[in-house]
PDB file of N, CA and C in Angstrom:
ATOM      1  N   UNK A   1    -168.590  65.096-124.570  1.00  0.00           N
ATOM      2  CA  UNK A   1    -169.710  64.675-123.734  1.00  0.00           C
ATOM      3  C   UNK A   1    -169.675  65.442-122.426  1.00  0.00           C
ATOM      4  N   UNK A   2    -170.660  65.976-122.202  1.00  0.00           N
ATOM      5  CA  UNK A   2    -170.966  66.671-120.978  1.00  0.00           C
ATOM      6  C   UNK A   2    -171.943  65.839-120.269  1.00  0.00           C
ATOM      7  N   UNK A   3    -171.249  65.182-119.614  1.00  0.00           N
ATOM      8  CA  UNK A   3    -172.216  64.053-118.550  1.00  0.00           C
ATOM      9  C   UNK A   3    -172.838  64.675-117.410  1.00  0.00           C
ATOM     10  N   UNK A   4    -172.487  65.760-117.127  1.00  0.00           N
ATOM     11  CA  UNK A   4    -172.992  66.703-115.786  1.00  0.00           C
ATOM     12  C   UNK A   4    -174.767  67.093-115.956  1.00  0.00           C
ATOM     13  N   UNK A   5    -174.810  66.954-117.475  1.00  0.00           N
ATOM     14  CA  UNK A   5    -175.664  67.924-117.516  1.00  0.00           C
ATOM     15  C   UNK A   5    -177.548  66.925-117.937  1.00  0.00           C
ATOM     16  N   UNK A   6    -176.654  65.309-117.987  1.00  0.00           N
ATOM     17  CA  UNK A   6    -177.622  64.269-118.716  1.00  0.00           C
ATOM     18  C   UNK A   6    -178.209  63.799-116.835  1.00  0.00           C
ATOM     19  N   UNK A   7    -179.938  63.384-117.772  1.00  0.00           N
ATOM     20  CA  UNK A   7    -180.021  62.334-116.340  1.00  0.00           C
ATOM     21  C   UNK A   7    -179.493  61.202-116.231  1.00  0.00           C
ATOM     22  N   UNK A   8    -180.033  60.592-115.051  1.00  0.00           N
ATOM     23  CA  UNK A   8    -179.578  58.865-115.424  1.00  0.00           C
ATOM     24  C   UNK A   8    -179.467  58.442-116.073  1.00  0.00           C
ATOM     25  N   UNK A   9    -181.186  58.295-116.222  1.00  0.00           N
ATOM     26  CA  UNK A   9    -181.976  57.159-117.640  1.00  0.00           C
ATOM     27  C   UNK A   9    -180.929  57.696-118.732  1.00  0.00           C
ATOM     28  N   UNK A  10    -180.827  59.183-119.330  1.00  0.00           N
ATOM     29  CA  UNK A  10    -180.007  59.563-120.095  1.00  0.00           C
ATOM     30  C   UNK A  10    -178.951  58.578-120.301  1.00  0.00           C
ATOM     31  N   UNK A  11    -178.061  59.229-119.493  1.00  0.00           N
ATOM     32  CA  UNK A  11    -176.495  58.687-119.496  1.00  0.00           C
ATOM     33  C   UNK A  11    -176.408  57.231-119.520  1.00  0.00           C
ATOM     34  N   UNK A  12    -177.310  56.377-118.493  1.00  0.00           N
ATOM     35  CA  UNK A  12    -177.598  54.848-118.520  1.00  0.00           C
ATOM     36  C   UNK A  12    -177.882  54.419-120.149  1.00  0.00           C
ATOM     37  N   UNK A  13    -178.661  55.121-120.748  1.00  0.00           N
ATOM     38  CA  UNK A  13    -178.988  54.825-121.790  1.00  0.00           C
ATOM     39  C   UNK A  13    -177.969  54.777-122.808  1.00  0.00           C
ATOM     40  N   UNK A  14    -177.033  56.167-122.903  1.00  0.00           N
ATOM     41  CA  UNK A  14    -175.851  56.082-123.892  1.00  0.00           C
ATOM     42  C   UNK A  14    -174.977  54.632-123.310  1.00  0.00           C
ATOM     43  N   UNK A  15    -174.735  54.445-121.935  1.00  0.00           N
ATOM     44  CA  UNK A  15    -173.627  53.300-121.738  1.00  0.00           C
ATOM     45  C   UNK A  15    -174.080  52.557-122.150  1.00  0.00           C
ATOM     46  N   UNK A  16    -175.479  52.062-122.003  1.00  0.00           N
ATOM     47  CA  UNK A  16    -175.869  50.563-122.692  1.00  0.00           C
ATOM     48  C   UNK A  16    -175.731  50.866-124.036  1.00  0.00           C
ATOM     49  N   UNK A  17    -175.910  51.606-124.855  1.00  0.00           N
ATOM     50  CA  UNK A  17    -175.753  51.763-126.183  1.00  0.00           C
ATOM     51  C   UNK A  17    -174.671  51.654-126.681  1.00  0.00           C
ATOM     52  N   UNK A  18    -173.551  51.798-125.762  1.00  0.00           N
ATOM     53  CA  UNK A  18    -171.806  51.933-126.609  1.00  0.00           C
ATOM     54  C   UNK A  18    -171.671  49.975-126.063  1.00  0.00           C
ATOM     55  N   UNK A  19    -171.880  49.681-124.793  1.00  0.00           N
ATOM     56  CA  UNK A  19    -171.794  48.635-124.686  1.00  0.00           C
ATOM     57  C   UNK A  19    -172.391  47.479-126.015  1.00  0.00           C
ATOM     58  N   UNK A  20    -173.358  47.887-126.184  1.00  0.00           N
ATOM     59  CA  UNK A  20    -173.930  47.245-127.678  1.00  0.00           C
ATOM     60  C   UNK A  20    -173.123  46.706-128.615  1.00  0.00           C
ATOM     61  N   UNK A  21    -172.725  48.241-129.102  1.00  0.00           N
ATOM     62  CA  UNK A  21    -172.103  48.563-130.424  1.00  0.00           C
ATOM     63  C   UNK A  21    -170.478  47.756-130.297  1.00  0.00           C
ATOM     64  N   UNK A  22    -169.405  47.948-129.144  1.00  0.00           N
ATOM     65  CA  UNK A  22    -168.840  47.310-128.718  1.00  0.00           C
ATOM     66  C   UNK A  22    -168.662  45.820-128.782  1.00  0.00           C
ATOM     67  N   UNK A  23    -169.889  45.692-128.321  1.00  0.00           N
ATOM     68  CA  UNK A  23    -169.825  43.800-127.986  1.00  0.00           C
ATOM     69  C   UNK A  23    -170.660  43.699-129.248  1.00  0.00           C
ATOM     70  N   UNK A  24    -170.792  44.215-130.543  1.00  0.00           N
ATOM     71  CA  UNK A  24    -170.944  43.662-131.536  1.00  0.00           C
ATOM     72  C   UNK A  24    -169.397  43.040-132.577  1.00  0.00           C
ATOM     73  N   UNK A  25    -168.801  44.094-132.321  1.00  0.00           N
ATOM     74  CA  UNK A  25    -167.258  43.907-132.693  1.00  0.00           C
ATOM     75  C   UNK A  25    -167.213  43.961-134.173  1.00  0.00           C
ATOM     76  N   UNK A  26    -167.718  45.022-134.586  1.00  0.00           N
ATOM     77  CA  UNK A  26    -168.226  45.703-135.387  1.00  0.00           C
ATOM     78  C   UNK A  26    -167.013  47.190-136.059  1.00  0.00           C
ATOM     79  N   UNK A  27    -167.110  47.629-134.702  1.00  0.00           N
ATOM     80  CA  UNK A  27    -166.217  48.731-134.381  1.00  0.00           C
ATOM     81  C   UNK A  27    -164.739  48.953-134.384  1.00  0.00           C
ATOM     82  N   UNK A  28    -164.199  49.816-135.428  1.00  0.00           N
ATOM     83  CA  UNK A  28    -162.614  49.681-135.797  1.00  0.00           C
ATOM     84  C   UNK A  28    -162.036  49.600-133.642  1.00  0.00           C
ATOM     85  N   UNK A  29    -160.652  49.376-134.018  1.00  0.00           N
ATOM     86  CA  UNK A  29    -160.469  49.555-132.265  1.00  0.00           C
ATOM     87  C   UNK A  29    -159.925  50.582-132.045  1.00  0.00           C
ATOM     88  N   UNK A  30    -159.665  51.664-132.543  1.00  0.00           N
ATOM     89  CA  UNK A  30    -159.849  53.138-132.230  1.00  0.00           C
ATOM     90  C   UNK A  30    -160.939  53.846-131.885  1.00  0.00           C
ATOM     91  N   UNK A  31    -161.856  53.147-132.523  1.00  0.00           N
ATOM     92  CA  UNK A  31    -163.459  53.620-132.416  1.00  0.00           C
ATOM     93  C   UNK A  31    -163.888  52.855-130.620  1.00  0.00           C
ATOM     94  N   UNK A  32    -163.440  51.696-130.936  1.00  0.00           N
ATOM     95  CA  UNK A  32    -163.846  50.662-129.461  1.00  0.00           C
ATOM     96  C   UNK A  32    -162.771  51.817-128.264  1.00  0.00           C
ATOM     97  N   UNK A  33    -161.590  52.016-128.244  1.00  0.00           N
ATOM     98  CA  UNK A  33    -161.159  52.583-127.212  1.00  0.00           C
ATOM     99  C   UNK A  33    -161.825  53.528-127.092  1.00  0.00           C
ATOM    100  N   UNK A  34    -162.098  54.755-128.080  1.00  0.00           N
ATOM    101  CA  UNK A  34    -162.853  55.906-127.570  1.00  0.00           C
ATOM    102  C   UNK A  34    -163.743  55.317-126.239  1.00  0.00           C
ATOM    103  N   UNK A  35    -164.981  54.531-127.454  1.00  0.00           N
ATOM    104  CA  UNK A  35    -165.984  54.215-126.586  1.00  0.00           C
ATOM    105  C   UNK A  35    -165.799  53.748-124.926  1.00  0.00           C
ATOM    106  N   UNK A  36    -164.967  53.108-124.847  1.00  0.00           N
ATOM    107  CA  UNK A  36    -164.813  52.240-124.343  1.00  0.00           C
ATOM    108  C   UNK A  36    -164.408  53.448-122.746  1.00  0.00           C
ATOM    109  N   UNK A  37    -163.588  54.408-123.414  1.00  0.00           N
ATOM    110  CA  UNK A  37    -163.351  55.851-122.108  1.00  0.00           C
ATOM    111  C   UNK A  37    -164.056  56.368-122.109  1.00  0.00           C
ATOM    112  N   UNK A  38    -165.623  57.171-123.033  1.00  0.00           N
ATOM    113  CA  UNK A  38    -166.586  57.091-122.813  1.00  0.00           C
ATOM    114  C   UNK A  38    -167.144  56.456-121.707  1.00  0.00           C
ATOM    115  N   UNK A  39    -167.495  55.227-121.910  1.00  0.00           N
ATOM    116  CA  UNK A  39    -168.148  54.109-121.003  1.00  0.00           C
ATOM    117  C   UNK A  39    -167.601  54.198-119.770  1.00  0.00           C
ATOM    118  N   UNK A  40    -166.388  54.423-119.639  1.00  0.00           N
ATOM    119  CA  UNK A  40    -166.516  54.369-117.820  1.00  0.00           C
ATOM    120  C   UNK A  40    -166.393  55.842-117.666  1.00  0.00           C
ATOM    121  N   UNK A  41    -166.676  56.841-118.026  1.00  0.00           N
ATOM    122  CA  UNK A  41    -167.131  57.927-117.343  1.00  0.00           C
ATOM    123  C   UNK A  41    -168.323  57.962-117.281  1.00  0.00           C
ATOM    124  N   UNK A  42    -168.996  57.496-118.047  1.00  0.00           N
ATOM    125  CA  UNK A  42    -170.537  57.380-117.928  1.00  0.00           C
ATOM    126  C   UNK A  42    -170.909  56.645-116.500  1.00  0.00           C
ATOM    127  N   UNK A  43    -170.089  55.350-116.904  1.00  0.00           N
ATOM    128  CA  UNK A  43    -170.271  54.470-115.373  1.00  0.00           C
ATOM    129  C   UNK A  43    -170.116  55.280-114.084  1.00  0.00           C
ATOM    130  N   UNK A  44    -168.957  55.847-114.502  1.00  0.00           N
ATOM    131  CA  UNK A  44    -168.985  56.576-112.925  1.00  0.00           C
ATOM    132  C   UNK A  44    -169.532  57.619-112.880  1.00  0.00           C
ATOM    133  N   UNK A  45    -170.554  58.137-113.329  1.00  0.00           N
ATOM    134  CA  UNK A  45    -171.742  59.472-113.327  1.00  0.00           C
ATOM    135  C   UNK A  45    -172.826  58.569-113.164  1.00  0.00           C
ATOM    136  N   UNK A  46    -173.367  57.708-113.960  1.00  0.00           N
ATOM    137  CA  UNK A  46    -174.405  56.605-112.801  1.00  0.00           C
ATOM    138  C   UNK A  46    -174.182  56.620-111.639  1.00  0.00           C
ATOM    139  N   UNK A  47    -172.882  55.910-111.145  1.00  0.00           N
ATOM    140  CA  UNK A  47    -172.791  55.537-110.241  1.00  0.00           C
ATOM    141  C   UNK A  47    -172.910  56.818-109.032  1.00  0.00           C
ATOM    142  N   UNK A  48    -172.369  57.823-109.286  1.00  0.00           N
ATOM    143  CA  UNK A  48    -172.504  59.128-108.786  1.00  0.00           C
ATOM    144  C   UNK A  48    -173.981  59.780-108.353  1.00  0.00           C
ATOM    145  N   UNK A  49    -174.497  59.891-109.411  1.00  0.00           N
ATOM    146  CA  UNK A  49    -175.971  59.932-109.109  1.00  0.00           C
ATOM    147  C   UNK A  49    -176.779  58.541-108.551  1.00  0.00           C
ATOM    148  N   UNK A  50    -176.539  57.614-108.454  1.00  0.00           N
ATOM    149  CA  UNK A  50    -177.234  56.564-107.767  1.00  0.00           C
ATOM    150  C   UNK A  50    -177.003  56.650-106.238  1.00  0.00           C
ATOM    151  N   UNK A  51    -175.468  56.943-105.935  1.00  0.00           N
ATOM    152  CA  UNK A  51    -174.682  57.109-104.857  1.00  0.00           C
ATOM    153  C   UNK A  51    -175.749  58.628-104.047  1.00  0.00           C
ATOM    154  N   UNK A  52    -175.921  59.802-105.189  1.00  0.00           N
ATOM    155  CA  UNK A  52    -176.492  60.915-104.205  1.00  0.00           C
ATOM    156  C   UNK A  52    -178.018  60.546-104.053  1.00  0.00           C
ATOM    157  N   UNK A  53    -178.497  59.922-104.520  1.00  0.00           N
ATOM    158  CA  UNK A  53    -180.550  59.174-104.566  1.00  0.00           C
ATOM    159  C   UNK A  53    -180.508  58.671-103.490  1.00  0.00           C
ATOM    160  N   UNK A  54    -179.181  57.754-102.970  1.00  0.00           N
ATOM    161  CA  UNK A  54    -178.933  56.715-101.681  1.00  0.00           C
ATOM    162  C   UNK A  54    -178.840  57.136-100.759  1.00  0.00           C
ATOM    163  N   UNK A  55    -178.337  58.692-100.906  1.00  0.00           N
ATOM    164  CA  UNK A  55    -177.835  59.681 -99.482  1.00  0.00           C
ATOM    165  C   UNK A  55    -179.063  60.369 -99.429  1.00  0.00           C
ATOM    166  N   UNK A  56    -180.003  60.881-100.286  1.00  0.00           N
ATOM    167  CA  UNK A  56    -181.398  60.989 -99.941  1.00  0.00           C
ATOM    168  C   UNK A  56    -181.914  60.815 -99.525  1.00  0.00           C
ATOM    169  N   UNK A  57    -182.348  59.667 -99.848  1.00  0.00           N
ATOM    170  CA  UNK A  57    -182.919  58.890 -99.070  1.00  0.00           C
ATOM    171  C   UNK A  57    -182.771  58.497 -97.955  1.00  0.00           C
ATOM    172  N   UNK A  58    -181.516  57.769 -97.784  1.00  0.00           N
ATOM    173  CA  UNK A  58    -181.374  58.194 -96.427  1.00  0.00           C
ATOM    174  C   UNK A  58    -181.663  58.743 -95.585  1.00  0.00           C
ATOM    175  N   UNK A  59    -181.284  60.094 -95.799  1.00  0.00           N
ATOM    176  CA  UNK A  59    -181.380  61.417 -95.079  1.00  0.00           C
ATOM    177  C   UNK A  59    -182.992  61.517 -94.824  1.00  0.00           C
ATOM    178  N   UNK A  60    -183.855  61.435 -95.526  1.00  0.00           N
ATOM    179  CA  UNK A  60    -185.254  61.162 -95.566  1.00  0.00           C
ATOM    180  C   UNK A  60    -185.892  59.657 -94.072  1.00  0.00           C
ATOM    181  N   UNK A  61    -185.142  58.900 -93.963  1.00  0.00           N
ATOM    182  CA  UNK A  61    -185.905  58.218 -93.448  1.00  0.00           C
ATOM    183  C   UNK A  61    -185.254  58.472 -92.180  1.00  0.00           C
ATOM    184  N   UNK A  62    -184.376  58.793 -91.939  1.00  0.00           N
ATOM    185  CA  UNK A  62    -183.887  59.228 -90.721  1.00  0.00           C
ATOM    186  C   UNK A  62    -184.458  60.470 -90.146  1.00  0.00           C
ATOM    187  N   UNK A  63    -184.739  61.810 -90.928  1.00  0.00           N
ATOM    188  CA  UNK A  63    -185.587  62.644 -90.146  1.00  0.00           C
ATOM    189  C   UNK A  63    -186.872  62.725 -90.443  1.00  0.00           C
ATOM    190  N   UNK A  64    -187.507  62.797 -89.428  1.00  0.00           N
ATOM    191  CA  UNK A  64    -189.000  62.142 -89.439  1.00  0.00           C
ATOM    192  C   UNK A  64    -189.887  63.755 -90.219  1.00  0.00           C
ATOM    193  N   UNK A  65    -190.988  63.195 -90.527  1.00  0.00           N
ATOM    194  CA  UNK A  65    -191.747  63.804 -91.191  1.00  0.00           C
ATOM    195  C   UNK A  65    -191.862  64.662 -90.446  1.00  0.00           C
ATOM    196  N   UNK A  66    -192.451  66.530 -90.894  1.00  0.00           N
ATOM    197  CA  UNK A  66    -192.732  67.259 -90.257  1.00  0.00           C
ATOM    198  C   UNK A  66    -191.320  68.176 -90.004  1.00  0.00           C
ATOM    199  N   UNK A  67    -190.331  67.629 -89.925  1.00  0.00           N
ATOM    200  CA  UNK A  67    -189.167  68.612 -89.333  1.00  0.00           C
ATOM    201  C   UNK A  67    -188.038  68.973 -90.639  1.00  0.00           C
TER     202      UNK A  67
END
């Protein structure tokens, strides 16, 4: 998985999807650990990109229009 290269919605989308499959318990638990290290790299590439939208913005309302 190359998470660098997905958007949000993307990547948001695969975590909710392993979360699914997971909390169906369905999944041998070799299969669940993969996922499961999957899932928090995903989490923390959300969180990464939510984190740089926040500093945007930011940065946006602090310098005023025009400059």
């Amino acid at each position: 998985m190359d998470s660098n290269k997905l958007s949000f919605e993307e990547a948001y989308k695969q975590l909710t999807e392993l979360v699914q499959k997971m909390e169906s318990g369905e999944m041998p638990l070799a299969d669940s650990v993969a996922a499961y290290e999957k899932g928090i790299k995903l989490k923390a590439y959300c969180e990464q990109l939510l984190k740089e939208a926040e500093l945007k913005i930011e940065t946006l309302k602090v310098t005023p229009a025009g400059e």
